[in-house]
Protein backbone atom coordinates (compact mmCIF):
# COMPACT_ATOMS: atom_id res chain seq x y z
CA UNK A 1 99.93 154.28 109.68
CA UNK A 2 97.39 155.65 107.85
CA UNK A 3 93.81 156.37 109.62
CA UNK A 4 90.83 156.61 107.34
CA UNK A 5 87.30 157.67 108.60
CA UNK A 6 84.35 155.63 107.64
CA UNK A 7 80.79 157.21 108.11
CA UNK A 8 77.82 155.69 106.31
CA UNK A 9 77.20 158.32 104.08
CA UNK A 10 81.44 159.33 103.61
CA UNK A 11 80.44 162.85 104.27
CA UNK A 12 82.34 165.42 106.43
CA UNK A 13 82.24 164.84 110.21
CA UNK A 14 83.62 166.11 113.35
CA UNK A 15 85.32 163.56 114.36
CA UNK A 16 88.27 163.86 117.04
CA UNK A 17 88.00 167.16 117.77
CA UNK A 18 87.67 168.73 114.06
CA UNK A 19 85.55 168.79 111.07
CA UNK A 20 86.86 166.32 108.81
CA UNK A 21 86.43 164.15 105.62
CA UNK A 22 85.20 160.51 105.69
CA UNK A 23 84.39 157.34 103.17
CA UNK A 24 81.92 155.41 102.88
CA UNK A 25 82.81 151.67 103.57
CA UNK A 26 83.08 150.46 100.17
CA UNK A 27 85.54 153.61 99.35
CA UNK A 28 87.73 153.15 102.15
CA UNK A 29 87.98 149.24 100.99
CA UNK A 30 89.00 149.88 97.75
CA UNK A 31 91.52 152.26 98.18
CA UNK A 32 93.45 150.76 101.33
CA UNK A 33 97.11 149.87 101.27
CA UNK A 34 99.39 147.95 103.52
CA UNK A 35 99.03 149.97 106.66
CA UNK A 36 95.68 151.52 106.70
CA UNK A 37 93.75 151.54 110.24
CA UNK A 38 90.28 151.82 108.38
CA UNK A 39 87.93 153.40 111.30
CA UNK A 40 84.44 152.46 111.50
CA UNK A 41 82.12 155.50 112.94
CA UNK A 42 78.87 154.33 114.62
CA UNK A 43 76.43 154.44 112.52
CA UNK A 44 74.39 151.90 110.38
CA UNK A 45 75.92 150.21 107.08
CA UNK A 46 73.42 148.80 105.33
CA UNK A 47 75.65 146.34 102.82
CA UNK A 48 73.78 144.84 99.36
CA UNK A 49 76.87 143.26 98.13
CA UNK A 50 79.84 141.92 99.51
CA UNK A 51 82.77 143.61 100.50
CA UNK A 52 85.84 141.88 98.59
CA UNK A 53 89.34 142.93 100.15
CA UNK A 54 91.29 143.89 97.26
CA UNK A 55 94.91 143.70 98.09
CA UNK A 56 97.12 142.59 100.83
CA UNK A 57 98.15 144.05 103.85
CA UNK A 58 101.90 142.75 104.87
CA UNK A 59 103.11 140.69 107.89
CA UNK A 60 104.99 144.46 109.12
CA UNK A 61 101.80 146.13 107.91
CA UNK A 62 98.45 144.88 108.17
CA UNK A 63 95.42 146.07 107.10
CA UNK A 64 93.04 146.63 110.26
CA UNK A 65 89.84 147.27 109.99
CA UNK A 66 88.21 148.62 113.24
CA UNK A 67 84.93 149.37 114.33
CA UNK A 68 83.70 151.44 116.94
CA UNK A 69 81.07 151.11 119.96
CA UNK A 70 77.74 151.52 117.48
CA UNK A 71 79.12 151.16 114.57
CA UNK A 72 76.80 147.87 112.66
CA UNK A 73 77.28 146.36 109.34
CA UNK A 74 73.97 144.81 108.52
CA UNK A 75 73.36 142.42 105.31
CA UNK A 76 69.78 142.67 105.92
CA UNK A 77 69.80 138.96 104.16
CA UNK A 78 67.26 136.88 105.07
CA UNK A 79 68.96 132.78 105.52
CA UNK A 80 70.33 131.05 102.51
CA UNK A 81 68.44 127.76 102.25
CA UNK A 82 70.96 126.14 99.93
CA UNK A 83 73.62 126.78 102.14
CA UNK A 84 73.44 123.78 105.17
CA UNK A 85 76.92 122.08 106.24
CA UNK A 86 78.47 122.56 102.88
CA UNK A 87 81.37 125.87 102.00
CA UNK A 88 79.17 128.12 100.92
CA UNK A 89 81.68 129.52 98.53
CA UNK A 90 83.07 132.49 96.91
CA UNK A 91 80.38 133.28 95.06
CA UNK A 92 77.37 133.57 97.89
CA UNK A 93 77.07 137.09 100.01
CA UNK A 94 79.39 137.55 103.42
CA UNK A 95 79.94 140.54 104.82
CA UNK A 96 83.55 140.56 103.96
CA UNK A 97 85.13 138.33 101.63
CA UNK A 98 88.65 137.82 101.53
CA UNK A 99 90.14 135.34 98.36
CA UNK A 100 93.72 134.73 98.64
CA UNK A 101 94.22 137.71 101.24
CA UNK A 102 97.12 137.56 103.68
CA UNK A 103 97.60 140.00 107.02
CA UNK A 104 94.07 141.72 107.45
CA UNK A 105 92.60 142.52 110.47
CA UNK A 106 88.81 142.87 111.43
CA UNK A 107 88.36 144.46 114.81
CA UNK A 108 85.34 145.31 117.13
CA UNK A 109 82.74 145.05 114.11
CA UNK A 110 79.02 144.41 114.54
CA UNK A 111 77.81 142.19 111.97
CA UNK A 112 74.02 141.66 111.71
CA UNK A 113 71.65 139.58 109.19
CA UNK A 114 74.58 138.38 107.14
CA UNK A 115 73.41 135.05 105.61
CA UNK A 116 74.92 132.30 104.92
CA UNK A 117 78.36 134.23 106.30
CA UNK A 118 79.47 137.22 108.04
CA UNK A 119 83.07 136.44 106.80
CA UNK A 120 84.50 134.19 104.22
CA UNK A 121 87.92 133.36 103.53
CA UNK A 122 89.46 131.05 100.41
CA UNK A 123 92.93 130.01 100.50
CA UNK A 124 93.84 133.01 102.21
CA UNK A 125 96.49 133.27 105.60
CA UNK A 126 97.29 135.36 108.56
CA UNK A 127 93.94 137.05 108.88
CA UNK A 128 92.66 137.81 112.65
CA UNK A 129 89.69 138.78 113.99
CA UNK A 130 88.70 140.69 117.12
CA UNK A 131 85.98 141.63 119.47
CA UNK A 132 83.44 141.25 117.09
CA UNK A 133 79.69 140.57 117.71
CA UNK A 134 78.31 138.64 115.10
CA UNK A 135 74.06 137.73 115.27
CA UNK A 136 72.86 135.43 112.58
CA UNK A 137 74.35 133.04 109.51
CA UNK A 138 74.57 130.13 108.71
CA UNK A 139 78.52 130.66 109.43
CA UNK A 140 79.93 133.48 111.43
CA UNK A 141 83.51 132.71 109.78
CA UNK A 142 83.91 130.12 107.07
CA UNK A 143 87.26 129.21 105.76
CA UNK A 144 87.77 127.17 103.02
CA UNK A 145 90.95 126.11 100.27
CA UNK A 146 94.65 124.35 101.38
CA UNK A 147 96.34 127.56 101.54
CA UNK A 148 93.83 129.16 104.34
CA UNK A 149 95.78 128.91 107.56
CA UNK A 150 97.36 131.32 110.78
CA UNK A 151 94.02 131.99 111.29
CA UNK A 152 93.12 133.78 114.49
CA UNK A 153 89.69 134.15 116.03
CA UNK A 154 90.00 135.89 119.72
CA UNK A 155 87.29 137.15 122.02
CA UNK A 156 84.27 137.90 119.27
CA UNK A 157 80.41 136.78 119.96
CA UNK A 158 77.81 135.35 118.21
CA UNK A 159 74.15 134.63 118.01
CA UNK A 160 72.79 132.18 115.86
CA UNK A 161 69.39 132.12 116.33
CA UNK A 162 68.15 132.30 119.67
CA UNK A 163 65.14 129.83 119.51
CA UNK A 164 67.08 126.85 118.03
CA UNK A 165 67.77 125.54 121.50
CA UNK A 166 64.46 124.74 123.10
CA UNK A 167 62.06 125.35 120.19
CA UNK A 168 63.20 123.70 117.27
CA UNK A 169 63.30 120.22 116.68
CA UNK A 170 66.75 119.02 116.36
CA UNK A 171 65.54 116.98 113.25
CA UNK A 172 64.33 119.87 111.21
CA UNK A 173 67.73 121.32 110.89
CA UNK A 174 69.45 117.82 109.58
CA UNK A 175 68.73 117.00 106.33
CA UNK A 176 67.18 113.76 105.89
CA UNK A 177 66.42 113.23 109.51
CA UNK A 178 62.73 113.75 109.11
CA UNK A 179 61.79 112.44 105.49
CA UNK A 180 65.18 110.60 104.02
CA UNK A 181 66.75 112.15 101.17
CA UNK A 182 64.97 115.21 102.14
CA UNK A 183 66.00 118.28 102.81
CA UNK A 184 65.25 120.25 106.39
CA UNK A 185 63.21 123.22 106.72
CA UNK A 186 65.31 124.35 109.03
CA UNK A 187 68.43 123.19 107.31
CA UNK A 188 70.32 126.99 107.02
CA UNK A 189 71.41 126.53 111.24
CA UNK A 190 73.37 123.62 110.21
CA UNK A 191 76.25 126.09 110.32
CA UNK A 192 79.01 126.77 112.59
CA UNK A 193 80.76 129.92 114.74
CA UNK A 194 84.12 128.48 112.61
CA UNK A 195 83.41 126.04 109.53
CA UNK A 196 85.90 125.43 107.25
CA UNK A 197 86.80 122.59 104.35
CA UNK A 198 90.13 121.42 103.08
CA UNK A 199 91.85 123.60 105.31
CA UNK A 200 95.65 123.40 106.24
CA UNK A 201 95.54 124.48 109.65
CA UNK A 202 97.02 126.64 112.17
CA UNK A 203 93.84 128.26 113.82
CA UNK A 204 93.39 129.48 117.10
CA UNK A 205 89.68 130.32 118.70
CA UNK A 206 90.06 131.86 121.82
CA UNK A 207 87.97 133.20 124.34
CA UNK A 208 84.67 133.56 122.22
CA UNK A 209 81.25 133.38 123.45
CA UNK A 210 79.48 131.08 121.24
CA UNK A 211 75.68 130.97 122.17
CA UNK A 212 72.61 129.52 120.29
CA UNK A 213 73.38 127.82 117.40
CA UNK A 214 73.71 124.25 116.31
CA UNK A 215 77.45 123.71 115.60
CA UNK A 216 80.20 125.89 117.20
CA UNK A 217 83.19 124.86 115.68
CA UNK A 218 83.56 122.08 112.52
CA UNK A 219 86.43 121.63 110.39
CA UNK A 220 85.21 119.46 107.05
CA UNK A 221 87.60 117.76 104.26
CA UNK A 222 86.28 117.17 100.64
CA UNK A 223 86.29 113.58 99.30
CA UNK A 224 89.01 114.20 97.14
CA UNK A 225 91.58 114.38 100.24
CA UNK A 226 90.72 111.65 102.23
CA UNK A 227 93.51 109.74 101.53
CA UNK A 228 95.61 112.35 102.14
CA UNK A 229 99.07 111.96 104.58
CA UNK A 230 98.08 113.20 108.36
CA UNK A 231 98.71 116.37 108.91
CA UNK A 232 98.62 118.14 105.63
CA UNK A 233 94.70 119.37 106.27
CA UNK A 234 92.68 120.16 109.43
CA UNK A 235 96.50 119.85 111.17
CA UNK A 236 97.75 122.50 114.79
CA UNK A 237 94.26 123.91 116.45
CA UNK A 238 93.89 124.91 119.47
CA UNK A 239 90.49 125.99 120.90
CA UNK A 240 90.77 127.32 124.25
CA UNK A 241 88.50 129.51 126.77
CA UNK A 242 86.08 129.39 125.02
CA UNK A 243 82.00 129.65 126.10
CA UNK A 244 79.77 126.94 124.51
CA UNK A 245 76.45 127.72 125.18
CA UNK A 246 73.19 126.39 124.11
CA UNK A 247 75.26 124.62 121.38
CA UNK A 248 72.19 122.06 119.79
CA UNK A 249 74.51 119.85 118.14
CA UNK A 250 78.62 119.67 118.67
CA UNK A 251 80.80 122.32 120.18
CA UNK A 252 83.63 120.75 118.70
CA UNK A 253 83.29 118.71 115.66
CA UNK A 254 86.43 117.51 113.50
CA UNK A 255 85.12 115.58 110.21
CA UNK A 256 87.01 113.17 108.39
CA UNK A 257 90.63 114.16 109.94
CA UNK A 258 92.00 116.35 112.95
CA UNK A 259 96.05 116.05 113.81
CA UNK A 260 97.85 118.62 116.61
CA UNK A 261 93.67 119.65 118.24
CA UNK A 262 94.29 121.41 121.57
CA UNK A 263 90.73 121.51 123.32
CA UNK A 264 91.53 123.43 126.52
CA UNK A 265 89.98 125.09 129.43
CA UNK A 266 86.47 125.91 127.84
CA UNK A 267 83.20 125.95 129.04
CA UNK A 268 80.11 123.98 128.30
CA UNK A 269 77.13 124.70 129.49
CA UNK A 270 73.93 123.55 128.24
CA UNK A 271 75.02 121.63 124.85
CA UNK A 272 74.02 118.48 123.61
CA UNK A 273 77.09 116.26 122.70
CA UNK A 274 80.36 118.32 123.02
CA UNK A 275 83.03 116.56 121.51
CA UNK A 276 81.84 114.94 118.39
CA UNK A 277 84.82 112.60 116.60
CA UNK A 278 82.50 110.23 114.99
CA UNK A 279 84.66 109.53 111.65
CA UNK A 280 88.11 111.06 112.57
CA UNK A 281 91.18 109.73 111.79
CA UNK A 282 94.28 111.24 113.29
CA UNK A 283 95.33 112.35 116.85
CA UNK A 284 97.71 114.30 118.86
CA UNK A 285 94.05 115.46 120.58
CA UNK A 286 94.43 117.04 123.95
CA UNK A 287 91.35 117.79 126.22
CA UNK A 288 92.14 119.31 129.59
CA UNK A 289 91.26 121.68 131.80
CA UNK A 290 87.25 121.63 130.88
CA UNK A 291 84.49 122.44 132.53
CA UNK A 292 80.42 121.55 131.71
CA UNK A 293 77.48 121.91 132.79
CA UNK A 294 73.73 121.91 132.69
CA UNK A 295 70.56 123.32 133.99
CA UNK A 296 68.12 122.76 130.60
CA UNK A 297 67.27 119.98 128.32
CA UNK A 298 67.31 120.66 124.40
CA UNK A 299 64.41 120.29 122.27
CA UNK A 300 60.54 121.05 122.26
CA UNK A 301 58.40 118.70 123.78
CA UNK A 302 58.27 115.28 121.19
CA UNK A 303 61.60 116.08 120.16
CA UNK A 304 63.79 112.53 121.11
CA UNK A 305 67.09 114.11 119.78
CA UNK A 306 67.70 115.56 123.49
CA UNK A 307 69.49 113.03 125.57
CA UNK A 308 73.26 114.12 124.75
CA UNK A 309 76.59 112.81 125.49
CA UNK A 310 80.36 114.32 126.40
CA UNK A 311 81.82 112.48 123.76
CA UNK A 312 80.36 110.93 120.09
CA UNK A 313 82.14 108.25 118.59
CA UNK A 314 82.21 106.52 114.79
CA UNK A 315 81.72 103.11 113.81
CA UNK A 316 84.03 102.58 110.93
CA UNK A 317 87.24 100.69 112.22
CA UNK A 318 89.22 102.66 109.38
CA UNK A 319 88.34 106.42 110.20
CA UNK A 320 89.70 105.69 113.97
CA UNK A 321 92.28 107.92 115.87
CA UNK A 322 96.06 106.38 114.80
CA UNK A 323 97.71 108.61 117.05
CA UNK A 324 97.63 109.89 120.89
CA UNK A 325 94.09 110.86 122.31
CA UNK A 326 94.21 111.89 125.62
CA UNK A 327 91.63 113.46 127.83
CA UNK A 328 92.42 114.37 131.71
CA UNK A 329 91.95 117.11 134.46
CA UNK A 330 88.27 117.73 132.97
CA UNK A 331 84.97 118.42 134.86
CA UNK A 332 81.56 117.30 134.31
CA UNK A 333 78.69 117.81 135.98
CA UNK A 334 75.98 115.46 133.61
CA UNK A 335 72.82 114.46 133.37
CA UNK A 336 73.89 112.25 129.96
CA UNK A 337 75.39 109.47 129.13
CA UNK A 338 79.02 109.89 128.68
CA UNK A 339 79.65 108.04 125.73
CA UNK A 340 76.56 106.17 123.85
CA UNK A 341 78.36 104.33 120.93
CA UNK A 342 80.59 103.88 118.89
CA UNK A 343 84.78 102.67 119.69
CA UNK A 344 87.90 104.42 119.33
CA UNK A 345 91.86 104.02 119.73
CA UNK A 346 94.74 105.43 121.90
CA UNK A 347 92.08 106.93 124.22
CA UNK A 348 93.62 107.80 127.82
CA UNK A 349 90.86 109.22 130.14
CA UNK A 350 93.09 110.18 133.10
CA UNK A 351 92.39 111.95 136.45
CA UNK A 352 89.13 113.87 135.65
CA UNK A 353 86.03 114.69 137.81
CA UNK A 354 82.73 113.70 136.64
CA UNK A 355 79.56 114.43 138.55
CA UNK A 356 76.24 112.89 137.85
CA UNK A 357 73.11 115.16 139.21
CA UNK A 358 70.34 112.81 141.10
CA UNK A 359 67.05 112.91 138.92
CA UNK A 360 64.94 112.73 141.76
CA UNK A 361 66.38 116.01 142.64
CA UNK A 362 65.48 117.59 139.57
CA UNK A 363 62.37 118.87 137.78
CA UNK A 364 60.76 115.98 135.67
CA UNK A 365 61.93 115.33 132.46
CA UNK A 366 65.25 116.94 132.82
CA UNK A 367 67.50 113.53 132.81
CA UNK A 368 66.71 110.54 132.46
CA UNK A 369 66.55 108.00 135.64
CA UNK A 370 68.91 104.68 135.52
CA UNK A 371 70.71 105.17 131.95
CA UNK A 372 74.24 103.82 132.00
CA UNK A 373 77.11 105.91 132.43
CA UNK A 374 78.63 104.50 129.02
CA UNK A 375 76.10 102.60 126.24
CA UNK A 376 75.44 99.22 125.59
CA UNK A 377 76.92 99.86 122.04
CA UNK A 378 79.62 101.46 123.09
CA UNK A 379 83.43 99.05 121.90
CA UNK A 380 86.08 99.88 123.71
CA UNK A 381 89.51 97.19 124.09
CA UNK A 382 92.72 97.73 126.07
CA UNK A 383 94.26 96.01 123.21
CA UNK A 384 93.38 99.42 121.46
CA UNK A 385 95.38 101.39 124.66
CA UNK A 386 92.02 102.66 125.46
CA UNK A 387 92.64 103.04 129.69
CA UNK A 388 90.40 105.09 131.98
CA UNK A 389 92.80 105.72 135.39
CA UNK A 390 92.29 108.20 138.53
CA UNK A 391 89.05 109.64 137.65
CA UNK A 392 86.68 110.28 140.27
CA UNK A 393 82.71 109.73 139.80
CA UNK A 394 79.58 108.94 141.51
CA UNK A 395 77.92 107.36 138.73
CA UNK A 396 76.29 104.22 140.93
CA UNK A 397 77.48 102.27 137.47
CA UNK A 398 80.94 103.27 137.89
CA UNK A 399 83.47 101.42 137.86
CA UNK A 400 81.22 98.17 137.43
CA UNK A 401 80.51 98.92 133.90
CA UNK A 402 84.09 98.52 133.08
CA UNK A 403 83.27 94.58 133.51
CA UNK A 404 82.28 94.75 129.92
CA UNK A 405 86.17 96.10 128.38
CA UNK A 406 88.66 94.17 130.37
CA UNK A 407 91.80 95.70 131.33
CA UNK A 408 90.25 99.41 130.19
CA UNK A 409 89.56 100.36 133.61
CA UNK A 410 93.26 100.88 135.48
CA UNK A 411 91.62 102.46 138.65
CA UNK A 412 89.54 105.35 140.35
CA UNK A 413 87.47 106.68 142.70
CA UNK A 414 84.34 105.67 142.91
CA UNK A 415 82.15 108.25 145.52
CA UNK A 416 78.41 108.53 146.52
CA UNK A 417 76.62 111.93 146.72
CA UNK A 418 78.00 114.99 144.86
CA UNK A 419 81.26 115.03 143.46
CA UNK A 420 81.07 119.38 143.13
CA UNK A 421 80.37 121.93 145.46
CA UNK A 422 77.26 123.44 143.49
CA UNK A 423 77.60 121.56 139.75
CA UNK A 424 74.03 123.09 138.69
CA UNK A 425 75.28 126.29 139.21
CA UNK A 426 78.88 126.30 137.40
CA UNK A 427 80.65 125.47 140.57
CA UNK A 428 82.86 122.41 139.77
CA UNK A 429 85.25 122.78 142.91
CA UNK A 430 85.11 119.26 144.19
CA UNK A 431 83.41 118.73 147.66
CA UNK A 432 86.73 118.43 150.11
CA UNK A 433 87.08 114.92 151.34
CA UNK A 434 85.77 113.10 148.29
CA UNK A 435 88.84 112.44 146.90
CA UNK A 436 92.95 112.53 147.37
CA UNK A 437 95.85 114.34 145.83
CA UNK A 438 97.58 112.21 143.28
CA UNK A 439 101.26 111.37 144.76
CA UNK A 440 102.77 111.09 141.38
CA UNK A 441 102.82 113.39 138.72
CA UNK A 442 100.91 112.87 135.60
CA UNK A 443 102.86 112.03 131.86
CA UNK A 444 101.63 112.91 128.99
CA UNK A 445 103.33 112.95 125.45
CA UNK A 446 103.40 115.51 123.45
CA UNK A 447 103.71 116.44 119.58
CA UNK A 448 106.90 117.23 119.60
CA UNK A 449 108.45 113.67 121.04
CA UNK A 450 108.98 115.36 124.47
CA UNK A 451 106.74 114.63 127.53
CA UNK A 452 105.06 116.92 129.56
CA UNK A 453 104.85 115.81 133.27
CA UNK A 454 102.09 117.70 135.78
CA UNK A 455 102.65 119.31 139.38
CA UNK A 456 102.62 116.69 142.31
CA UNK A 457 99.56 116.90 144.72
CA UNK A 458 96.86 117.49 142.07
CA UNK A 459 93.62 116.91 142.43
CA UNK A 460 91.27 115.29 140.31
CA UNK A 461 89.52 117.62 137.90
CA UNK A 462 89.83 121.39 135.91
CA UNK A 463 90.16 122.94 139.45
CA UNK A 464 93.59 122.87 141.00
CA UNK A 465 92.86 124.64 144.97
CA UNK A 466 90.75 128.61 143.96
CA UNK A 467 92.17 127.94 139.99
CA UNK A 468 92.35 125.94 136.87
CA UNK A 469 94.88 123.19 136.62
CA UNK A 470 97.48 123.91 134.90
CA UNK A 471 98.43 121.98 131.92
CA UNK A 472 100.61 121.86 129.02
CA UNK A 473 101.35 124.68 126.59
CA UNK A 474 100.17 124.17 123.18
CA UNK A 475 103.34 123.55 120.56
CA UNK A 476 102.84 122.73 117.11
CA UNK A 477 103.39 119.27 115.74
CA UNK A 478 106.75 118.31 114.61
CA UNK A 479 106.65 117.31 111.04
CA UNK A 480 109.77 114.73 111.25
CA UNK A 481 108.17 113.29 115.04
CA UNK A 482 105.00 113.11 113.09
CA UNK A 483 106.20 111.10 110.49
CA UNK A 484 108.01 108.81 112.80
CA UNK A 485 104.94 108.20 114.21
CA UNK A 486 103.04 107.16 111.35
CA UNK A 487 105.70 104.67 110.41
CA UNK A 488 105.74 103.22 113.80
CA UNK A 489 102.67 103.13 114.53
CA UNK A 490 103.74 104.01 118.19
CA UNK A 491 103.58 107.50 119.45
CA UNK A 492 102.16 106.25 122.84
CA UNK A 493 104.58 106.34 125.73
């Protein structure tokens, strides 16, 4: 390996223990090779232009890029107003921008004032980044071209914009909300920690903390491939311990298609609808081991986008989940409605704990007295194996709502008072006595044709006893079970 000092000014430094000669930033990128560990001194890089990656590192020998404790790459870019929900392509300013790069490495970098992206990637594979602290963009990491995929994103931050949560009015970030066929003045947030469009697949996001922004995590597809076969885009992500925090809009948000999505022990605290699927097609989705919560409302006063929802659901019959959907050993602690609209397919809710707080408990104006747990426009048919069984909750609705979808409901417990020991605080552990350990194991299939099959003596909910349940390890889809599926039209049991 070779190790190559970075200072801002590439001048000669004592650095570890001797006088010695350093690049600037720009120098060091154009010159690496396969191999390089490209050290980032602290200091303050002040970056005009891009940095484009030049070359490729190898699968044997990367090229890592590594910043240390002070060291801050800052765009000093004020936002992109052009840029709002759309790739923002090769052409507009990221901190680093990697076209059809393979095995490259960004470590512990501070990237500041970066707009619309601190990184960009275009049909490029087996890049990972690190421990990086990102504040600002309209995209932290933006991915975009069929040949993008192995994509890792592990334990980094990032910052938005710190006011969009209680201060901004949802509506002035969505185009067309406020005047129609409009544009948003504050339409540069509609961004994401991870966007992407016309993706393969293969991404992992793990263990970030994603705080104060609108989106956290939206994978698009282009018109052009809607009609393409399941599991060639958007196909094999998991997303998993992950903070969601202040999140205005969706935590997770697949558009158009989503095959192989592993949504897994994360954390959700103040956010306003967390699993968005409205227009999906697809399946294979797994959502376990989950924990939300609340202590704010979104929104400046006026604002009526604020009420929120765990899930959001489509209308169109034809951009429906074909394949499996299941949801269990989640907990919620909610002042929302759990679903408002909207239908699905192959939905099993199984086994999870979900908490409502008592308004009169609360300050006014933080949830809503006497809404439903589910919406009055909500469709959902057990002739479309949609099934809710073993999940406990002390909404005074539940199970009686279920009168309106026969055969959905398959069983439950229904409880008065609080379902968690302190759910305003974080503390999901149920309350002991509210409900019993499940005598048979739970089943649940799996990608790969095999079926995964729980502990015995679980209880309802993400907390199994001091810990998190434990679920099933993520495994990729299998192309020839996928396609057997598709023919079949029965994945299901």
């Amino acid at each position: 390996m070779r190790m190559i000092y970075v200072t801002p000014d590439g001048g000669h430094h004592w650095v570890d223990s001797e006088w010695r000669d350093t690049k600037t930033l720009r120098a060091a990128i154009e010159g690496s090779q396969p191999g390089d560990l490209i050290r980032l001194l602290p200091g303050n890089y002040f970056l005009p232009e891009a940095i484009d990656m030049p070359r490729d590192g190898t699968a044997a020998e990367p090229i890592i890029i590594r910043g240390e404790h002070g060291a801050i790459i800052d765009g000093r870019r004020p936002p992109d107003p052009e840029v709002s929900a759309t790739s923002p392509g090769a052409a507009r300013y990221a901190a680093f921008r990697m076209v059809n790069r393979c095995h490259i490495r960004l470590d512990n970098i501070r990237i500041e004032r970066c707009w619309p992206s601190a990184v960009y990637m275009e049909n490029s594979h087996h890049l990972t980044f690190k421990d990086m602290q990102i504040v600002g963009g309209t995209y932290a990491f933006y991915a975009d071209g069929p040949a993008c995929r192995h994509l890792t994103i592990v334990r980094c931050d990032w910052v938005q914009d710190d006011s969009l949560w209680r201060y901004i009015n949802w509506a002035m970030v969505h185009d067309g909300e406020l005047v129609p066929g409009e544009k948003a003045p504050y339409r540069y947030l509609n961004g994401a920690f991870f966007g992407s469009n016309n993706i393969a697949g293969d991404v992992v996001i793990r263990g970030n903390d994603i705080r104060h922004c609108y989106n956290a995590i939206r994978l698009d597809l282009s018109d052009e491939n809607q009609d393409a076969p399941l599991g060639q885009f958007n196909c094999n992500v998991v997303i998993s311990n992950n903070r969601f925090s202040f999140v205005r809009d969706n935590p997770v948000e697949p558009e158009t298609v989503a095959v192989n999505w592993w949504v897994t022990y994360n954390q959700l605290y103040n956010c306003h609808k967390w699993f968005s699927q409205d227009g999906a097609q697809g399946g294979f989705w797994y959502y376990f081991g989950n924990r939300g919560w609340f202590d704010s409302r979104p929104g400046p006063e006026g604002d009526d986008n604020n009420g929120g929802a765990v899930f959001k659901f489509g209308k169109d019959p034809d951009a429906l989940p074909t394949l499996p959907f299941e949801c269990f050993h989640n907990s919620f602690y909610l002042r929302q409605q759990y679903v408002k609209k909207g239908t699905t397919r192959n939905w099993r809710h199984r086994r999870n704990a979900i908490g409502y707080a008592d308004s009169s408990q609360l300050p006014p104006g933080l949830m809503t007295p006497d809404q439903p747990f589910l919406g009055e426009d909500l469709v959902l048919s057990a002739a479309d194996n949609v099934s809710f069984d073993g999940d406990i909750c002390n909404h005074p609705t539940f199970p009686e709502i279920f009168d309106n979808y026969p055969g959905v409901y398959l069983g439950g417990t229904p409880v008065s008072g609080e379902v968690f020991r302190a759910g305003i605080c974080g503390d999901l552990a149920l309350v002991p006595g509210k409900a019993e350990p499940f005598a048979q194991p739970l089943a649940v299939g799996m990608p790969d044709g095999t079926v995964w099959h729980s502990a015995n003596g679980l209880m309802p909910g993400a907390i199994d006893g001091n810990g998190l349940f434990d679920g099933p390890k993520y495994r990729p889809i299998d192309r020839e079970y996928l396609r057997q599926c598709l023919e079949n039209d029965d994945c299901d049991d």
